[in-house]
PDB file of N, CA and C in Angstrom:
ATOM      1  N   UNK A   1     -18.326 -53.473  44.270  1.00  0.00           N
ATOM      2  CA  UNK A   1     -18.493 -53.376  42.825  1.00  0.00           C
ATOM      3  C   UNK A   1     -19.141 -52.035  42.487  1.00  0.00           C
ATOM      4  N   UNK A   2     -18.765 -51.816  41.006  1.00  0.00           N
ATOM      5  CA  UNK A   2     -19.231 -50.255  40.466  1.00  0.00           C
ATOM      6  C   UNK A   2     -20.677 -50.533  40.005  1.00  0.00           C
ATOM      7  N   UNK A   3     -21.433 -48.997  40.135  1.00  0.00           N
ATOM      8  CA  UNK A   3     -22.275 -48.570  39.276  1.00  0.00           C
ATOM      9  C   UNK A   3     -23.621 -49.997  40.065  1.00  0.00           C
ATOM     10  N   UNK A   4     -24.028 -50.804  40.889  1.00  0.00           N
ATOM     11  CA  UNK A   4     -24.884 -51.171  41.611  1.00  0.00           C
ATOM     12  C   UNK A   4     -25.838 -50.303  42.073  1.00  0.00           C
ATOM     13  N   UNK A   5     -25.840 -49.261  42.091  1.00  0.00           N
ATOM     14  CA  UNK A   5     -26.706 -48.495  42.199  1.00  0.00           C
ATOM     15  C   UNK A   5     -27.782 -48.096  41.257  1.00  0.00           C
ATOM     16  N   UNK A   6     -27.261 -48.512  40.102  1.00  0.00           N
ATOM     17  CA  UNK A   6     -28.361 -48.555  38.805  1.00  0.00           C
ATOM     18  C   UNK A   6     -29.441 -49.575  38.677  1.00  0.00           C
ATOM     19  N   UNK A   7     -28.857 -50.817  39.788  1.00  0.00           N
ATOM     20  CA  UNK A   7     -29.726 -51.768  39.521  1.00  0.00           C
ATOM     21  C   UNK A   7     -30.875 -51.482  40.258  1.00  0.00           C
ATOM     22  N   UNK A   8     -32.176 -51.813  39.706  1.00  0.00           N
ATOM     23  CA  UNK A   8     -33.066 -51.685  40.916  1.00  0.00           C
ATOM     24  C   UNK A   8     -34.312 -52.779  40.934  1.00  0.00           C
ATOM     25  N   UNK A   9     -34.681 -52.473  42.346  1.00  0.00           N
ATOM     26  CA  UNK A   9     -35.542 -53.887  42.612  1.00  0.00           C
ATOM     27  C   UNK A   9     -37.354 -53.615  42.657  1.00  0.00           C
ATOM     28  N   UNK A  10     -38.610 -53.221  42.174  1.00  0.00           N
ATOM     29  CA  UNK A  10     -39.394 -52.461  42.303  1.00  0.00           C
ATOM     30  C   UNK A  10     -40.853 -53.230  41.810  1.00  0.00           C
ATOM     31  N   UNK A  11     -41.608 -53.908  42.546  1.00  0.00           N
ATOM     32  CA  UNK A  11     -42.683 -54.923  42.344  1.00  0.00           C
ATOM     33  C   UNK A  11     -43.458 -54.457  41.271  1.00  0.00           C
ATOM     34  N   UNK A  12     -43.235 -52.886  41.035  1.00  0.00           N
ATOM     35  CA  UNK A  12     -44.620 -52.471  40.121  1.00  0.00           C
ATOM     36  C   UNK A  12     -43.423 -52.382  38.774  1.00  0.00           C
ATOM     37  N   UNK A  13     -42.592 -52.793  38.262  1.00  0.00           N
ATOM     38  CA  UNK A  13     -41.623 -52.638  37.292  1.00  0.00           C
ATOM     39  C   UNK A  13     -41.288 -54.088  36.800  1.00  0.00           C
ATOM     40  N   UNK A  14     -41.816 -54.408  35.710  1.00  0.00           N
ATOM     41  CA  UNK A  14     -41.093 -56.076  35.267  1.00  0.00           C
ATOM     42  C   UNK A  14     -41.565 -56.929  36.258  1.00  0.00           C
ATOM     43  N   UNK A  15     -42.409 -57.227  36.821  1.00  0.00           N
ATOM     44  CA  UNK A  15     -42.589 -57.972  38.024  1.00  0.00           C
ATOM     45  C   UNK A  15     -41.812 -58.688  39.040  1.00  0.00           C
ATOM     46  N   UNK A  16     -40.891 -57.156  39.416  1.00  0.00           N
ATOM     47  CA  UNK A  16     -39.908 -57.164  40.390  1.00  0.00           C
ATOM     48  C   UNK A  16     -38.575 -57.820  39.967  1.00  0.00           C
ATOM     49  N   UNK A  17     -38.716 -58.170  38.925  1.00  0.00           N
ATOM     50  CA  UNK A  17     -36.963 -57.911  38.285  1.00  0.00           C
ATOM     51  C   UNK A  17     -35.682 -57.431  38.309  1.00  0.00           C
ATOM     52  N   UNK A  18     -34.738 -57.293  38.385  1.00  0.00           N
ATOM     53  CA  UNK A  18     -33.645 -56.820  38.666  1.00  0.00           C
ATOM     54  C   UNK A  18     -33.679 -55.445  37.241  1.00  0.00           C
ATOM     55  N   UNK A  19     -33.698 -54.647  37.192  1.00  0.00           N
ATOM     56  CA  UNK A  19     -33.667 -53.358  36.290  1.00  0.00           C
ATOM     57  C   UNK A  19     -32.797 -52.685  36.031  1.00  0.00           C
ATOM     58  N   UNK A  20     -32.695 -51.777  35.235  1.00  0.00           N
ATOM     59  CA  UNK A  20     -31.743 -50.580  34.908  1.00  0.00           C
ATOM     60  C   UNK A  20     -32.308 -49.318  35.458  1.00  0.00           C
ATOM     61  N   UNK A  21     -32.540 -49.015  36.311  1.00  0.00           N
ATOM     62  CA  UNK A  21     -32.369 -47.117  36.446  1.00  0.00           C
ATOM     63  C   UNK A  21     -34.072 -46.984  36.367  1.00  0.00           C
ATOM     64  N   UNK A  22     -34.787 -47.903  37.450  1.00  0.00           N
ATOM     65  CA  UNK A  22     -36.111 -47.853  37.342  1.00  0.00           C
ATOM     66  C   UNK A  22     -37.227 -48.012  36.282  1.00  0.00           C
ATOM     67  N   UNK A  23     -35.767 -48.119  35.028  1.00  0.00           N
ATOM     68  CA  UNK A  23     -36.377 -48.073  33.517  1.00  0.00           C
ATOM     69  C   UNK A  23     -37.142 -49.789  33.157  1.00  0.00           C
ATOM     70  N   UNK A  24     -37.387 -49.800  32.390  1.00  0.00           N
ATOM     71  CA  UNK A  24     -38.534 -51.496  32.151  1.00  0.00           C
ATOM     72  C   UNK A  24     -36.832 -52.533  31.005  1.00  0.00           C
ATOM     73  N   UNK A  25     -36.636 -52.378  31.644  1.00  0.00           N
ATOM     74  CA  UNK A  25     -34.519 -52.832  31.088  1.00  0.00           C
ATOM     75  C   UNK A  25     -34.394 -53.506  32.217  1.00  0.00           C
ATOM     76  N   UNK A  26     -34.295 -55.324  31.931  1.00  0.00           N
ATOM     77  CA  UNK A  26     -34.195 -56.019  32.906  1.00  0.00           C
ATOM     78  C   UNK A  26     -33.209 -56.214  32.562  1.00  0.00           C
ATOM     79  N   UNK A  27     -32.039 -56.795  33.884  1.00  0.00           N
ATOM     80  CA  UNK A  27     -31.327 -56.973  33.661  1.00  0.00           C
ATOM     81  C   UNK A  27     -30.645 -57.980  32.633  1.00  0.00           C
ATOM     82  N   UNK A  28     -31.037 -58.864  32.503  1.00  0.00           N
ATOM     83  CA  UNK A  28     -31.430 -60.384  32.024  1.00  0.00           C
ATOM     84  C   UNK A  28     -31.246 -59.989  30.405  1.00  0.00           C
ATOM     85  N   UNK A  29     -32.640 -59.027  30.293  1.00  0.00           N
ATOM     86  CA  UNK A  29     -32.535 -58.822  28.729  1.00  0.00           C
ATOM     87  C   UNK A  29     -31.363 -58.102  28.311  1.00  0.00           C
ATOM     88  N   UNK A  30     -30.315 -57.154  29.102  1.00  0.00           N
ATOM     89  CA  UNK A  30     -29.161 -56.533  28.896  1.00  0.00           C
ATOM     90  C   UNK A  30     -28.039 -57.804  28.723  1.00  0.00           C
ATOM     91  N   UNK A  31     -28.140 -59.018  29.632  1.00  0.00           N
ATOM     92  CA  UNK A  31     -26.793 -59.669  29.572  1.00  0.00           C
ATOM     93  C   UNK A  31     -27.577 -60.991  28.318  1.00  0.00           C
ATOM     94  N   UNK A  32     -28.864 -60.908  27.611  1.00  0.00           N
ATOM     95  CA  UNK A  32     -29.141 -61.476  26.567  1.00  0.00           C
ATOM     96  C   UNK A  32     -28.214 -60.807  25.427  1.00  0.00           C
ATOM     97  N   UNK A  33     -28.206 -59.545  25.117  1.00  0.00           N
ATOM     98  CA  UNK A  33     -27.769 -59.231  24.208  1.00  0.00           C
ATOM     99  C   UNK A  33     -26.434 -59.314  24.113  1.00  0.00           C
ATOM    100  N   UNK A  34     -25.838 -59.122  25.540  1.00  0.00           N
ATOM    101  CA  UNK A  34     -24.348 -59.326  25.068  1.00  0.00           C
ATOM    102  C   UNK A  34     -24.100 -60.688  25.117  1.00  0.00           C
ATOM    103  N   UNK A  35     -24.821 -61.917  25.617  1.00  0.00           N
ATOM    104  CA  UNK A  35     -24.443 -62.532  25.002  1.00  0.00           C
ATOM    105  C   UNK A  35     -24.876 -63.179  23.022  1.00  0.00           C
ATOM    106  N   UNK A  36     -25.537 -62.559  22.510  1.00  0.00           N
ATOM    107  CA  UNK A  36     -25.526 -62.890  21.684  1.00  0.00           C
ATOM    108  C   UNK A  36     -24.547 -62.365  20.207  1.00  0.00           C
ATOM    109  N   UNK A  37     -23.740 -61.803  21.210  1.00  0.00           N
ATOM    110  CA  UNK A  37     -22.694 -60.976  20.658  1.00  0.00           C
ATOM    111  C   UNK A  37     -22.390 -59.595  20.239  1.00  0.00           C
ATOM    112  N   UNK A  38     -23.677 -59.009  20.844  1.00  0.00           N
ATOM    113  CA  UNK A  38     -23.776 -57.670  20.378  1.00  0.00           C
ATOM    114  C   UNK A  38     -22.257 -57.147  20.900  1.00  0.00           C
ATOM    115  N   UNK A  39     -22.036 -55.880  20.380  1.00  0.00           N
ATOM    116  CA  UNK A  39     -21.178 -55.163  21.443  1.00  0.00           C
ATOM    117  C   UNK A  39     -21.710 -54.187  21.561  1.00  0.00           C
ATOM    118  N   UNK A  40     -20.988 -53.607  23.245  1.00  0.00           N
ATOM    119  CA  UNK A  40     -21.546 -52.283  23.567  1.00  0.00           C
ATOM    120  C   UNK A  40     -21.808 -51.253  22.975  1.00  0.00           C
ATOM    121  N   UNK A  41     -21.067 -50.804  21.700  1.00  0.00           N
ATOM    122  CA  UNK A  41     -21.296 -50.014  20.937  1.00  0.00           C
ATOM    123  C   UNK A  41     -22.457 -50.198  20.495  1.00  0.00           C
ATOM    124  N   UNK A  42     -22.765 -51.447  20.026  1.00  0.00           N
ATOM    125  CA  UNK A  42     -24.228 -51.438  18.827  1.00  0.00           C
ATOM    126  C   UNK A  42     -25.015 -52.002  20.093  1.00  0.00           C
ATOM    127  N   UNK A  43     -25.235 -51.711  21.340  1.00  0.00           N
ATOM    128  CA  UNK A  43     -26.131 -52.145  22.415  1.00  0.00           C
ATOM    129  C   UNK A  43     -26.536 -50.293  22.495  1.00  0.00           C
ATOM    130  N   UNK A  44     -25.667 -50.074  22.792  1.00  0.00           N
ATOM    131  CA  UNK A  44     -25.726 -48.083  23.215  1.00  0.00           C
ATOM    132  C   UNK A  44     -26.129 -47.224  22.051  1.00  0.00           C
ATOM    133  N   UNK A  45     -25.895 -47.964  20.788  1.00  0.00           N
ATOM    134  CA  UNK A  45     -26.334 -46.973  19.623  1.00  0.00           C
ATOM    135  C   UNK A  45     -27.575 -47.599  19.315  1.00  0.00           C
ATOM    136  N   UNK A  46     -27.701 -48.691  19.410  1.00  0.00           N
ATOM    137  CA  UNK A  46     -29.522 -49.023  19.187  1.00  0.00           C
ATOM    138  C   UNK A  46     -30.703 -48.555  20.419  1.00  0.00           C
ATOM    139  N   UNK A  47     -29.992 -48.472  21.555  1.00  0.00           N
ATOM    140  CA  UNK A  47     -31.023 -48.239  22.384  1.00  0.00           C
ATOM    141  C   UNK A  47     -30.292 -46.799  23.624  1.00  0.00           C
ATOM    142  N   UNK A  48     -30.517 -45.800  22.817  1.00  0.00           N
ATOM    143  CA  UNK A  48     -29.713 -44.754  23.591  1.00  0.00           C
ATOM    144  C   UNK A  48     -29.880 -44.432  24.500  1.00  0.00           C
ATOM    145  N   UNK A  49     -31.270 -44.432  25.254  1.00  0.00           N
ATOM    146  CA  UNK A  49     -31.759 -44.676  26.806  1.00  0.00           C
ATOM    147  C   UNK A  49     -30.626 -45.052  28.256  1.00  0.00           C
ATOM    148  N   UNK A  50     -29.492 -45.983  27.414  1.00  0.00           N
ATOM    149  CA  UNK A  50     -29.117 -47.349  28.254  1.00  0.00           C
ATOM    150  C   UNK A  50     -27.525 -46.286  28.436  1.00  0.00           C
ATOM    151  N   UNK A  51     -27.214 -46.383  29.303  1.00  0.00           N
ATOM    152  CA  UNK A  51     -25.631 -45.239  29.404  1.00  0.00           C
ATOM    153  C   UNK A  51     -24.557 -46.829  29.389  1.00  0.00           C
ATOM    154  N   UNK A  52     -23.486 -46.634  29.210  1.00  0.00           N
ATOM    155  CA  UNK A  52     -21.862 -47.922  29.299  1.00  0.00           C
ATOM    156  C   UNK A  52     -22.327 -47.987  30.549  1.00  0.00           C
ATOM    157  N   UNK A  53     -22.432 -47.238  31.735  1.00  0.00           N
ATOM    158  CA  UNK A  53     -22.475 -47.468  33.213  1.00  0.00           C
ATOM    159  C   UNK A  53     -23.480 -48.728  33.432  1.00  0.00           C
ATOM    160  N   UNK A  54     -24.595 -48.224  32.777  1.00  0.00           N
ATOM    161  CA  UNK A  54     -25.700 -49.855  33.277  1.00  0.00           C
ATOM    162  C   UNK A  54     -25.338 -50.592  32.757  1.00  0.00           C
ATOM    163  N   UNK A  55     -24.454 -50.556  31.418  1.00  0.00           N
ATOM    164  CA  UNK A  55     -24.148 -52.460  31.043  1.00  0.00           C
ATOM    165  C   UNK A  55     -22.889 -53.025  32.017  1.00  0.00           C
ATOM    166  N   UNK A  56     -22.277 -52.322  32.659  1.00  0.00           N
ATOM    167  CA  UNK A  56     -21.181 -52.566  33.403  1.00  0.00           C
ATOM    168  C   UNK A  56     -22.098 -52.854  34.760  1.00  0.00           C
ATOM    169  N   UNK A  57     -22.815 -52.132  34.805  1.00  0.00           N
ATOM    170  CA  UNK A  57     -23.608 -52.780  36.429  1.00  0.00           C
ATOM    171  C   UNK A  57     -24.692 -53.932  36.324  1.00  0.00           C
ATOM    172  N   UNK A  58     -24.604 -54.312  35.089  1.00  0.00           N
ATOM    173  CA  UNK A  58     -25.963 -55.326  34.617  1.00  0.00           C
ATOM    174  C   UNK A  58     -24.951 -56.440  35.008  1.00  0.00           C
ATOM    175  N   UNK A  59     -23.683 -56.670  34.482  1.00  0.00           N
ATOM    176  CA  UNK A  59     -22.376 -57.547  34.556  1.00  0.00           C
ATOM    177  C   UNK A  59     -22.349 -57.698  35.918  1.00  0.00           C
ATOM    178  N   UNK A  60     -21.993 -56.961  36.941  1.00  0.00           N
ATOM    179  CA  UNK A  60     -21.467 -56.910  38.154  1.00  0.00           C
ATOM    180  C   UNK A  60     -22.862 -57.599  39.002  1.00  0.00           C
ATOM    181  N   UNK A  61     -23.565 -56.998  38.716  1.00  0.00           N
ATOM    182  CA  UNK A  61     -25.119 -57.815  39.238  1.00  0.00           C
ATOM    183  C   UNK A  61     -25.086 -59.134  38.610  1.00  0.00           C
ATOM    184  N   UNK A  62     -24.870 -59.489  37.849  1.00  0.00           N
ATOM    185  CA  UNK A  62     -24.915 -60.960  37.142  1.00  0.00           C
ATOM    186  C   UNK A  62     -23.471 -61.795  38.057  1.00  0.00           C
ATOM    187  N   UNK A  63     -22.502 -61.431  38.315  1.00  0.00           N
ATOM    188  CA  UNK A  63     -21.520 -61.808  38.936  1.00  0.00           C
ATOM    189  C   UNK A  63     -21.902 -61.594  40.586  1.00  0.00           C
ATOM    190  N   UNK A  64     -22.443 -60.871  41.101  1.00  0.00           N
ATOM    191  CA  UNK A  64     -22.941 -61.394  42.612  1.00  0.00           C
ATOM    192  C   UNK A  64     -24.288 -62.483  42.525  1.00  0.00           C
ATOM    193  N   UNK A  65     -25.030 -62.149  41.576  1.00  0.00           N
ATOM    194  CA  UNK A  65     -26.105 -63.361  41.585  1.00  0.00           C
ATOM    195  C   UNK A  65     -25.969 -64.784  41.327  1.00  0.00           C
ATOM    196  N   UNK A  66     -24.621 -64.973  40.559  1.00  0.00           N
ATOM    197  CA  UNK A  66     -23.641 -66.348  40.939  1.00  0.00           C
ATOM    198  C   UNK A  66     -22.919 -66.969  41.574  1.00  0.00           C
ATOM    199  N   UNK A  67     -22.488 -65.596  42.557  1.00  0.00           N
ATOM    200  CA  UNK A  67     -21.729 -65.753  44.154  1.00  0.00           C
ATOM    201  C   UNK A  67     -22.986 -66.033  44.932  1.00  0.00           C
ATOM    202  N   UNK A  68     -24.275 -65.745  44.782  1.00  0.00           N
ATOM    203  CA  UNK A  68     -25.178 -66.092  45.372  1.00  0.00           C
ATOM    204  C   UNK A  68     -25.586 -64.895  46.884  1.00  0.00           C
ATOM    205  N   UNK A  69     -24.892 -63.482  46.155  1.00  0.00           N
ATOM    206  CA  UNK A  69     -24.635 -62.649  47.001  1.00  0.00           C
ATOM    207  C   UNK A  69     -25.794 -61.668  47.011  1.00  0.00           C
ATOM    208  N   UNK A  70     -26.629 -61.332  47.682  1.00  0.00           N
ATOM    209  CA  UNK A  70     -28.117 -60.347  47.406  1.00  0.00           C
ATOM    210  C   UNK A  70     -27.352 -58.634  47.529  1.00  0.00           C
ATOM    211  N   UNK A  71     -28.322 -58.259  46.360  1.00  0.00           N
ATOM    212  CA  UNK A  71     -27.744 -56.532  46.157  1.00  0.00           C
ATOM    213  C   UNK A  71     -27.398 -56.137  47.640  1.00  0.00           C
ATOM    214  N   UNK A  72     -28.450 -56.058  48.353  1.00  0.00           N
ATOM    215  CA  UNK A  72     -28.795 -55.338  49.476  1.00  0.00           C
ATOM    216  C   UNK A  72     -27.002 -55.872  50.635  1.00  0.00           C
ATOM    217  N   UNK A  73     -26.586 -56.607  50.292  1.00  0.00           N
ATOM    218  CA  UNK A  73     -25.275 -57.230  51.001  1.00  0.00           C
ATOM    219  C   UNK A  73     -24.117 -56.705  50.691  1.00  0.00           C
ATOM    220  N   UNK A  74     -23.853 -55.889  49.415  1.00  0.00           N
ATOM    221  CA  UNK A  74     -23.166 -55.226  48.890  1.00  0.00           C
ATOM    222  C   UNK A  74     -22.948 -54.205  48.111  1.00  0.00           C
ATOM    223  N   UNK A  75     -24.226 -53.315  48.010  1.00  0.00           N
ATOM    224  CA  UNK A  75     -24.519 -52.126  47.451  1.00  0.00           C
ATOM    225  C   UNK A  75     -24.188 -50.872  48.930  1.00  0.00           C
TER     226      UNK A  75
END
């Protein structure tokens, strides 16, 4: 899978949360918003920090964490 490399894993960040780009952007709170229907557009224009690449790797991380597959197994 693409763009896994954005995710990151870091005890002193969110209290070791799955992240965006070392940034305090858990993953969790990225796949909150889309599901509440945002779209990427108004996800990327409200919070310009966030590039299309991490919401596409926030997805792909959310889809191995239901295969039950750990980053480190496929990054």
């Amino acid at each position: 899978m693409k763009n896994l490399e954005r995710i990151t894993i870091d005890a002193n960040i969110c209290h070791g949360k799955p992240c965006i780009r070392n940034m305090r952007w858990p993953v969790v709170v990225l796949l909150d918003l889309l599901g509440s229907g945002m779209s990427y557009e108004e996800i990327l224009s409200d919070h310009p920090e966030l590039e299309l690449e991490d919401i596409y790797a926030a997805i792909n991380y959310a889809a191995l964490y239901m295969n039950k597959l750990p980053l480190k197994e496929v990054a």
